[in-house]
Protein backbone atom coordinates (compact mmCIF):
# COMPACT_ATOMS: atom_id res chain seq x y z
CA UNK A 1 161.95 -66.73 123.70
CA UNK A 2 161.57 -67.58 120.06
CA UNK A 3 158.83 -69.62 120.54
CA UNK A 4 156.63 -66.96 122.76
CA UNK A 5 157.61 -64.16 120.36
CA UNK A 6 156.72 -65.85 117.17
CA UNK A 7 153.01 -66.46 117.53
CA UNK A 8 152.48 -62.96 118.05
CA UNK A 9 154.73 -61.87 115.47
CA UNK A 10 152.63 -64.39 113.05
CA UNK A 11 149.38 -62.24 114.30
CA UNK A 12 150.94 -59.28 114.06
CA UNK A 13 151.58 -59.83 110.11
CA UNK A 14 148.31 -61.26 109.38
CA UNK A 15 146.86 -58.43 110.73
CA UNK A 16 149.00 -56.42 108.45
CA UNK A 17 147.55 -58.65 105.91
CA UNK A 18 144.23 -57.91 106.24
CA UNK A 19 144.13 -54.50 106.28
CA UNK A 20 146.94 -54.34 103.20
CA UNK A 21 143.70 -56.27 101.41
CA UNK A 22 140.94 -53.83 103.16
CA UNK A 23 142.61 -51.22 101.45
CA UNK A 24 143.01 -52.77 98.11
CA UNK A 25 139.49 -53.19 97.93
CA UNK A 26 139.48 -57.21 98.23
CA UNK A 27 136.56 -59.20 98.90
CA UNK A 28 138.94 -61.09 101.82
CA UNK A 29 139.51 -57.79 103.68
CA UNK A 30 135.22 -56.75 103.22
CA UNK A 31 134.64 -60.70 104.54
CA UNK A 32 136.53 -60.45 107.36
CA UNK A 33 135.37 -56.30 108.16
CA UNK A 34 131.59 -57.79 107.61
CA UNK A 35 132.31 -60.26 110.34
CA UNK A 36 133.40 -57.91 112.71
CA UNK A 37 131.00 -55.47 112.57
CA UNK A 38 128.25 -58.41 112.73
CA UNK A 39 129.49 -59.88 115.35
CA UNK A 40 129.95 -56.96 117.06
CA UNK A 41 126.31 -56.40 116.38
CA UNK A 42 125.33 -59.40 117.77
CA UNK A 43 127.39 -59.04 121.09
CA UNK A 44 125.53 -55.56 121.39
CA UNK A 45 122.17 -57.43 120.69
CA UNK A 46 122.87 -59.61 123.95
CA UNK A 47 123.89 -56.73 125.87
CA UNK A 48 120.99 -54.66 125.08
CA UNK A 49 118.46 -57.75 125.91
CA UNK A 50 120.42 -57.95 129.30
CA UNK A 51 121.39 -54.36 129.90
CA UNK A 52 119.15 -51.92 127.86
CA UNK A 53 119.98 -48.71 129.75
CA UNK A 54 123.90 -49.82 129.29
CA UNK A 55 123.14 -50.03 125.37
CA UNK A 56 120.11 -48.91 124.23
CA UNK A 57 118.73 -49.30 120.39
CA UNK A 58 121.01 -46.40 119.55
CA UNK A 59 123.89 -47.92 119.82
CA UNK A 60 123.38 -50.26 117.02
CA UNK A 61 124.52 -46.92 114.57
CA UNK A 62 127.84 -47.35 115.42
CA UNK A 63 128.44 -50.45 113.49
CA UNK A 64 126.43 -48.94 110.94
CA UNK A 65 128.02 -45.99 110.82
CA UNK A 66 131.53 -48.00 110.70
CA UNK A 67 130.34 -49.92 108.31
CA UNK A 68 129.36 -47.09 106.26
CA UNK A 69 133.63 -46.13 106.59
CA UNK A 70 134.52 -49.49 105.57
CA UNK A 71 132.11 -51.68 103.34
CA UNK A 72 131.42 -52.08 100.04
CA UNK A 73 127.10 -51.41 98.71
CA UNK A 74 126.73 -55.28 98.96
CA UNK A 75 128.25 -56.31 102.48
CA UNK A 76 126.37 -52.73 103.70
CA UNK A 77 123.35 -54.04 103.25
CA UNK A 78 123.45 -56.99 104.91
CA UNK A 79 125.11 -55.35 107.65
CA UNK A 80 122.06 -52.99 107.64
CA UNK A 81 119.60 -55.52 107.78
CA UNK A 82 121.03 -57.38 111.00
CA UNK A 83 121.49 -53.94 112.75
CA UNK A 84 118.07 -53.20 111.89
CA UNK A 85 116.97 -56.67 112.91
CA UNK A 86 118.83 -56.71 116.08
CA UNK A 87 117.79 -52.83 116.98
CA UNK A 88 114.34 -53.79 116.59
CA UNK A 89 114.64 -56.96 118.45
CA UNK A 90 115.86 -55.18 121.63
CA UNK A 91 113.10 -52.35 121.71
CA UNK A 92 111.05 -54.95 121.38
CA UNK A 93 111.96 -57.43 124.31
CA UNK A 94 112.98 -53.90 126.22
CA UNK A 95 108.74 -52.78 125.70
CA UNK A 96 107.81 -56.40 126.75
CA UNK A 97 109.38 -55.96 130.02
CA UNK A 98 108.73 -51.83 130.43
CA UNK A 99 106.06 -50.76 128.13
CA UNK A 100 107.13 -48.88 125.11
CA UNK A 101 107.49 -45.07 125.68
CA UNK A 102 107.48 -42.18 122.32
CA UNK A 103 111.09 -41.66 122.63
CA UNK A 104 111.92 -45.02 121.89
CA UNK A 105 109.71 -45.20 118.46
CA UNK A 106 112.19 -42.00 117.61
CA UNK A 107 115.30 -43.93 118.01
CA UNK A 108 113.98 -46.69 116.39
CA UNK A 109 112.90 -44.11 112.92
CA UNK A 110 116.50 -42.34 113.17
CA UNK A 111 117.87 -45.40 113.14
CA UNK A 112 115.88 -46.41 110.25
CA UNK A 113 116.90 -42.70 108.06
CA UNK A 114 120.63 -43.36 108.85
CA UNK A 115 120.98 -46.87 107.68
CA UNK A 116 118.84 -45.73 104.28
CA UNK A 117 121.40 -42.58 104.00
CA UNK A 118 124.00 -44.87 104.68
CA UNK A 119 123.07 -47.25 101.80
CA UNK A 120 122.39 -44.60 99.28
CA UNK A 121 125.22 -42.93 99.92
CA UNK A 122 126.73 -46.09 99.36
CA UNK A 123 124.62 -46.75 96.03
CA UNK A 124 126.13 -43.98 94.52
CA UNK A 125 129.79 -44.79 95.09
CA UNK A 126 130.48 -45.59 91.42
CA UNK A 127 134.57 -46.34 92.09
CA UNK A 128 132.88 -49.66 94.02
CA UNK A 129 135.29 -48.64 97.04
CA UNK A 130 134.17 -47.82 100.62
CA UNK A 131 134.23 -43.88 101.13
CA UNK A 132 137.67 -43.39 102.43
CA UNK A 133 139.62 -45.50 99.77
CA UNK A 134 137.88 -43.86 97.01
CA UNK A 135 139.04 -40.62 98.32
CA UNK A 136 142.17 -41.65 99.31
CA UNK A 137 142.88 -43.06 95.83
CA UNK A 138 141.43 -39.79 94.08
CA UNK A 139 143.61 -37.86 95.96
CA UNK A 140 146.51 -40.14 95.22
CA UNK A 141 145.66 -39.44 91.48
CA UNK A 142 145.11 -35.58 92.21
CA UNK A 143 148.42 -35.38 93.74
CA UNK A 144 150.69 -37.19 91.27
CA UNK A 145 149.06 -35.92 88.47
CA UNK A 146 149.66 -32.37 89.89
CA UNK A 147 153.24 -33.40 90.50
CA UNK A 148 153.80 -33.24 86.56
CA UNK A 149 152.99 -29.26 86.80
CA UNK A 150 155.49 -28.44 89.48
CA UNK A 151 158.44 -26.28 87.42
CA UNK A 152 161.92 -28.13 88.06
CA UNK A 153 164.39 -25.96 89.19
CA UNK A 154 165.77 -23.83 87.11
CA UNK A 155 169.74 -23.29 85.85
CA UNK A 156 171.38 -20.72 87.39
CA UNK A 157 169.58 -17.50 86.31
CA UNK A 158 166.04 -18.41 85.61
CA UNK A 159 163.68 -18.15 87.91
CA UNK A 160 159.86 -19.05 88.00
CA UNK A 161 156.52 -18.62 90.35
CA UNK A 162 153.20 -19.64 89.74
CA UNK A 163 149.76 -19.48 91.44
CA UNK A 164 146.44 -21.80 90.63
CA UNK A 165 143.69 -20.96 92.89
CA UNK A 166 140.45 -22.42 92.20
CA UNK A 167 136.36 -21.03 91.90
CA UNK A 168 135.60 -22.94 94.59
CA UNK A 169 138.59 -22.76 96.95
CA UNK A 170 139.13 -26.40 96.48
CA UNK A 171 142.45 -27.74 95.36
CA UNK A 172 140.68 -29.45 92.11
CA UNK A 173 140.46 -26.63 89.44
CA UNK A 174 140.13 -26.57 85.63
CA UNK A 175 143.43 -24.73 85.06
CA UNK A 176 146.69 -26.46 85.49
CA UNK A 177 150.27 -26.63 84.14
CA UNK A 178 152.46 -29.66 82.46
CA UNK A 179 156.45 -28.82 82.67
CA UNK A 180 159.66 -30.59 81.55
CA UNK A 181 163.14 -29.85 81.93
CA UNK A 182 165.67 -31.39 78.74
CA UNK A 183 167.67 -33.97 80.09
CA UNK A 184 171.14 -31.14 79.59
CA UNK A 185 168.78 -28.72 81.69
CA UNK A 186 169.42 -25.82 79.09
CA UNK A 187 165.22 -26.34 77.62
CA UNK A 188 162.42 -25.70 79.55
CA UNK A 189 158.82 -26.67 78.27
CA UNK A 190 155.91 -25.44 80.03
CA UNK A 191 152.11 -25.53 79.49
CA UNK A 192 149.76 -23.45 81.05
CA UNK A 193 145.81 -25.54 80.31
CA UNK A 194 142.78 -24.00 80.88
CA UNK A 195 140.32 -27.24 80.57
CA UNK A 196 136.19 -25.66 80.00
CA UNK A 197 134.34 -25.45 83.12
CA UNK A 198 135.34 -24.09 86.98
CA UNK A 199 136.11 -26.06 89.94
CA UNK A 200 135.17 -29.79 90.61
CA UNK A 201 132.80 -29.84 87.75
CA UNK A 202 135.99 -29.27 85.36
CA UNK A 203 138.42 -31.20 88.16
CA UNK A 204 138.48 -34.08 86.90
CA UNK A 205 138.32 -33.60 83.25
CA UNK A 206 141.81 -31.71 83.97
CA UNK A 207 142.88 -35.05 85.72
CA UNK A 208 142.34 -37.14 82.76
CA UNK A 209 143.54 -34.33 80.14
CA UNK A 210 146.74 -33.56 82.14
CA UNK A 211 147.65 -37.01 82.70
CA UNK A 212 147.66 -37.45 78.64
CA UNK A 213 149.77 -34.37 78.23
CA UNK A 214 152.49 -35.38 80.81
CA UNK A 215 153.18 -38.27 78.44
CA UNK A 216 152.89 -36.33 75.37
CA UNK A 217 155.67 -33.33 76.77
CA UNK A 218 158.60 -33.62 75.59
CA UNK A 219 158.23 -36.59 72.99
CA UNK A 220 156.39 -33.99 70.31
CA UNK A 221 157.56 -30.63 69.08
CA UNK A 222 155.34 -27.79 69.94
CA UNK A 223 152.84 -28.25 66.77
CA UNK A 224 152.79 -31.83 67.39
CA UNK A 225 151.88 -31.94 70.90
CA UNK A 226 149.04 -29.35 70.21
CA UNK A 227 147.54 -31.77 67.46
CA UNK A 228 148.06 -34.76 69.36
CA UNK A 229 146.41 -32.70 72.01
CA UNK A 230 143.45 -31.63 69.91
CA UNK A 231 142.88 -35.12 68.44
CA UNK A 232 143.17 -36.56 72.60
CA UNK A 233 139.78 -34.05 73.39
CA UNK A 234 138.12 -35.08 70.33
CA UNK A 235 137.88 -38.53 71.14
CA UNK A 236 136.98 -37.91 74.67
CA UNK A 237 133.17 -36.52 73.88
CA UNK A 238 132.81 -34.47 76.63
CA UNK A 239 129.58 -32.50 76.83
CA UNK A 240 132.17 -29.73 77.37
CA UNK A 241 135.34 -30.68 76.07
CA UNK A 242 137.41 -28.13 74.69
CA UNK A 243 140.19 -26.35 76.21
CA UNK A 244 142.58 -23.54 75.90
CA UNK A 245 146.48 -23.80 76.29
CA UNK A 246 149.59 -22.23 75.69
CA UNK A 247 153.28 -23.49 75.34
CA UNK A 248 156.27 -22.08 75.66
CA UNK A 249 159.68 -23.17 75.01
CA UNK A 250 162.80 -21.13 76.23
CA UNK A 251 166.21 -22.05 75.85
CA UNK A 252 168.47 -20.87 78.71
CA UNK A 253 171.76 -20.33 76.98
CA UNK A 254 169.84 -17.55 74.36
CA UNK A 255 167.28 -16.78 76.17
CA UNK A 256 165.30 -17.14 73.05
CA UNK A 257 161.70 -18.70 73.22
CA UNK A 258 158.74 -19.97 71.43
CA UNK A 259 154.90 -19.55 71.90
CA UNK A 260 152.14 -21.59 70.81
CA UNK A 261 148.98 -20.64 71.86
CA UNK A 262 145.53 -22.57 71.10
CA UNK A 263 142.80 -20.04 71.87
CA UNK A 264 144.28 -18.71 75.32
CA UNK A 265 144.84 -15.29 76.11
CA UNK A 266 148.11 -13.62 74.97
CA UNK A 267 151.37 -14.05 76.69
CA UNK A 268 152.80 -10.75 78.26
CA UNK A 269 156.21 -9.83 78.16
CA UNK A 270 157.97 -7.47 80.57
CA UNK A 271 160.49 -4.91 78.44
CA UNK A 272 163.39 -4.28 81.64
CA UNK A 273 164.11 -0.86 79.05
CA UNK A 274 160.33 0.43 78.43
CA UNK A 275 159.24 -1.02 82.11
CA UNK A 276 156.15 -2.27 80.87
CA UNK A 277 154.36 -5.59 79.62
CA UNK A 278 153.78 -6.08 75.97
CA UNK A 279 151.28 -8.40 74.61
CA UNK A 280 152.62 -11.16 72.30
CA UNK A 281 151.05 -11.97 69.26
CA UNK A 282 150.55 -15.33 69.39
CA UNK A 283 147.02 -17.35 68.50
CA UNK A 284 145.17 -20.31 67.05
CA UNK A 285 141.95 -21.98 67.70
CA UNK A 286 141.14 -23.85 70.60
CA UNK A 287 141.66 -27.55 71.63
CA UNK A 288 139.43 -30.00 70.40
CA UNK A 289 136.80 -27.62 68.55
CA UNK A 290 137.63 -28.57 65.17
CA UNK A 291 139.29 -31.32 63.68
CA UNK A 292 142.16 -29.16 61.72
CA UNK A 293 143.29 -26.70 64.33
CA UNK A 294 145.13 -23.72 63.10
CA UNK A 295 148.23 -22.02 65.40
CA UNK A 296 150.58 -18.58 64.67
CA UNK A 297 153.22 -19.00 66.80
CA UNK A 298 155.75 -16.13 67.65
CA UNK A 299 159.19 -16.24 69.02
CA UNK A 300 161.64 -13.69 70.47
CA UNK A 301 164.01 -13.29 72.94
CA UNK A 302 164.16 -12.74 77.01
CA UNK A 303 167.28 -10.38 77.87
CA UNK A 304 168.30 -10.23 81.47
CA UNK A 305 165.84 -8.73 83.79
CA UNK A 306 162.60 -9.40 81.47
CA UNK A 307 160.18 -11.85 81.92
CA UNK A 308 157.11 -14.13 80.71
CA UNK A 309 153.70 -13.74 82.44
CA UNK A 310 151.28 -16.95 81.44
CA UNK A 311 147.23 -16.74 83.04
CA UNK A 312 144.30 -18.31 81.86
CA UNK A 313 140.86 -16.28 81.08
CA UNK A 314 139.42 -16.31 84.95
CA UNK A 315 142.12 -13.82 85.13
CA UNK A 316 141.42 -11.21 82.58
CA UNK A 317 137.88 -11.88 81.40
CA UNK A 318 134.27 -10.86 83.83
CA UNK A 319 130.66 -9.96 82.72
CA UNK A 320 131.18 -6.43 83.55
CA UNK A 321 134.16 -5.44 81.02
CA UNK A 322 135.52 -7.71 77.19
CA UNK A 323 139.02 -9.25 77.58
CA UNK A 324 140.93 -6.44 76.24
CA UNK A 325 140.27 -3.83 79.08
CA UNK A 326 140.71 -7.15 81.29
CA UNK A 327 144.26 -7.34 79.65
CA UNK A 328 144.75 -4.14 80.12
CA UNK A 329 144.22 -3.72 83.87
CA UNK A 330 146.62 -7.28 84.29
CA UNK A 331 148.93 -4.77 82.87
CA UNK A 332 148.53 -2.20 85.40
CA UNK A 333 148.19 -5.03 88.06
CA UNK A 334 151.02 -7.19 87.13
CA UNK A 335 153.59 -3.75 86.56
CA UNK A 336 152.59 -3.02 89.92
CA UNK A 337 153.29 -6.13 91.51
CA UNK A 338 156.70 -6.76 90.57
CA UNK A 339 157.97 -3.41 92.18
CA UNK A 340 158.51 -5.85 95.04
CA UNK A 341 160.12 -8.23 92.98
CA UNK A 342 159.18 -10.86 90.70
CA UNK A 343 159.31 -13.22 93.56
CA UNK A 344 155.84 -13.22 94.60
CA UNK A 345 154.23 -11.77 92.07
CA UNK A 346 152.08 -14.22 90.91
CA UNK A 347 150.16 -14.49 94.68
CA UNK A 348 150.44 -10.78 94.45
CA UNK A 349 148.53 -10.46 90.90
CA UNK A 350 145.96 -12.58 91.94
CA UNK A 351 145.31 -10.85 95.58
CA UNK A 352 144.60 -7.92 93.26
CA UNK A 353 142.08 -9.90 90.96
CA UNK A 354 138.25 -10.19 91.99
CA UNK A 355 136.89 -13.31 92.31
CA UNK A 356 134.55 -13.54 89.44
CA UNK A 357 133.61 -17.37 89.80
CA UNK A 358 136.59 -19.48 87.86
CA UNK A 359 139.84 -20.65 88.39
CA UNK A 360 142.44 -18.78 87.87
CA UNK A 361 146.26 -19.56 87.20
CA UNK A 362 149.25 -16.94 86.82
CA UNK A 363 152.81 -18.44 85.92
CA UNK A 364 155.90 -15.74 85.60
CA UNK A 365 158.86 -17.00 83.91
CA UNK A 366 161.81 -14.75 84.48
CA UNK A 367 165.64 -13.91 82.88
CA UNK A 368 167.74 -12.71 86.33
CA UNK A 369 169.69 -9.37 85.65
């Protein structure tokens, strides 16, 4: 029994083996994918030289087309060339026995177009991963990155919401959030970013720029982490690479907070006694614009029943009206959209809000009654 089970099990884990190295990227796991697809290739070669109608010359793009999934720029090519080869081969023994009718000079140049495509497409791969693992590690990076924005849960209450949607409809946008909850749970720090740019042309620039803030949170005081912040962007030389942000600090025992805002639209607070949102008067300049960034904070306090409302500018601002009458209608919107509760609200605000061709991000902060 041992003896009969063993081999396979021993088969079964090199397997494992191999594609645990395909997906790392290893020149092992391309070797042994490169061998399979050419001697797949080959096998199809001999079929089509013995049965053309079973597998004509089109059938040599599925090994490229595999191999497109699976290989490296390098181990492509030469895949591409003995397709190629072995395509052309079989028309041409095929026309030696039946002549060589139009459609078969059309197979042979679509063929041709894929395996270029396939190469260029290849060519331009700068992460020097096949397709999938390149996307499969961005996304890995996309989601744990975006894991350092997701609000903790809150003591007993607090309560929070949020909404990022992005220009394009994709799930990489410009604007995104850092939070931390103290280690006694009675601070919460939260940053709302809104990196230059819309979309995935400002995507990734908020991958790299929120990956140096969630080490940063929490380890600097406000000011601090705003410099540190500023001085991070200034070293990066992007063609576009300044940002806005603002940070907040509450503590839940006073309900007393702190703003810090670096050239982002101002906070709004709700007022449970006047019903209405007030803007705060926070301001300073904008990350990494100048070398000596300058910040006026504000502070006050959240009694039960009020609330915070953070957004970045895809929000407020448009080509058809200037940021204070875009304010002023998230006023409007916003009081209207809590009559339902502030659960919600966020998805609610931005339902309201046009689409005007940038991300937008809403994040409500509120002090149960």
């Amino acid at each position: 029994m041992l003896s009969s089970t063993s081999p396979r099990r021993s088969t079964v884990r090199y397997a494992d083996e191999l594609v645990d190295r395909w997906r790392q990227g290893s020149s092992e796991g391309q070797t042994v994918v490169l061998s399979v697809l050419i001697a797949t290739t080959v096998l199809m070669f001999f079929g089509s030289v013995t049965w053309y109608g079973v597998f004509p010359a089109v059938s040599f793009l599925l090994p490229l087309v595999v191999g497109g999934l699976m290989l490296r720029w390098k181990p492509l090519a030469g895949l591409t060339a003995v397709a190629l080869i072995a395509a052309l081969g079989a028309v041409g023994i095929e026309a030696t026995r039946s002549g060589l009718p139009a459609g078969r000079l059309g197979t042979i140049t679509v063929i041709v177009i894929v395996a270029l495509l396939q190469l260029y497409m290849a060519r331009l791969n700068r992460s020097e991963l096949p397709g999938p693992l390149g996307q499969a590690m961005f996304v890995d990076l996309r989601d744990r990155l975006q894991a350092q924005g997701r609000i903790p849960q809150l003591p007993e209450g607090w309560r929070t919401d949020s909404q990022v949607r992005s220009a394009e409809g994709t799930s990489y946008a410009g604007d995104f959030m850092v939070a931390r909850l103290s280690q006694d749970e009675k601070r919460l720090e939260l940053v709302l970013v809104d990196v230059c740019g819309k979309g995935v042309a400002a995507g990734t620039q908020a991958l790299q720029f929120s990956g140096a803030l969630g080490g940063l949170i929490g380890s600097l005081p406000p000011l601090g982490f705003f410099l540190a912040a500023n001085d991070y962007l200034l070293r990066q030389h992007w063609v576009e690479g300044f940002a806005t942000a603002v940070h907040v600090v509450i503590d839940f025992d006073t309900g007393r907070y702190t703003i810090l805002s670096a050239g982002h639209p101002p906070v709004l607070r709700w007022c449970s006694r006047n019903d209405d949102w007030y803007i705060d008067g926070a301001s300073g300049t904008a990350l990494g614009v100048m070398d000596r960034p300058h910040f006026q904070s504000s502070e006050g306090v959240l009694e039960r029943g009020e609330a915070l409302l953070l957004y970045t500018d895809g929000v407020v601002e448009s080509r058809d009206h200037d940021l204070a009458d875009g304010i002023h209608a998230l006023q409007e919107n916003a009081a209207e959209a809590i009559r339902l509760g502030f659960a919600g609200a966020p998805a609610r605000i931005l339902e309201r809000v046009p689409d005007r061709g940038d991300d937008r991000a809403v994040v409500l902060i509120e002090r149960e009654v």
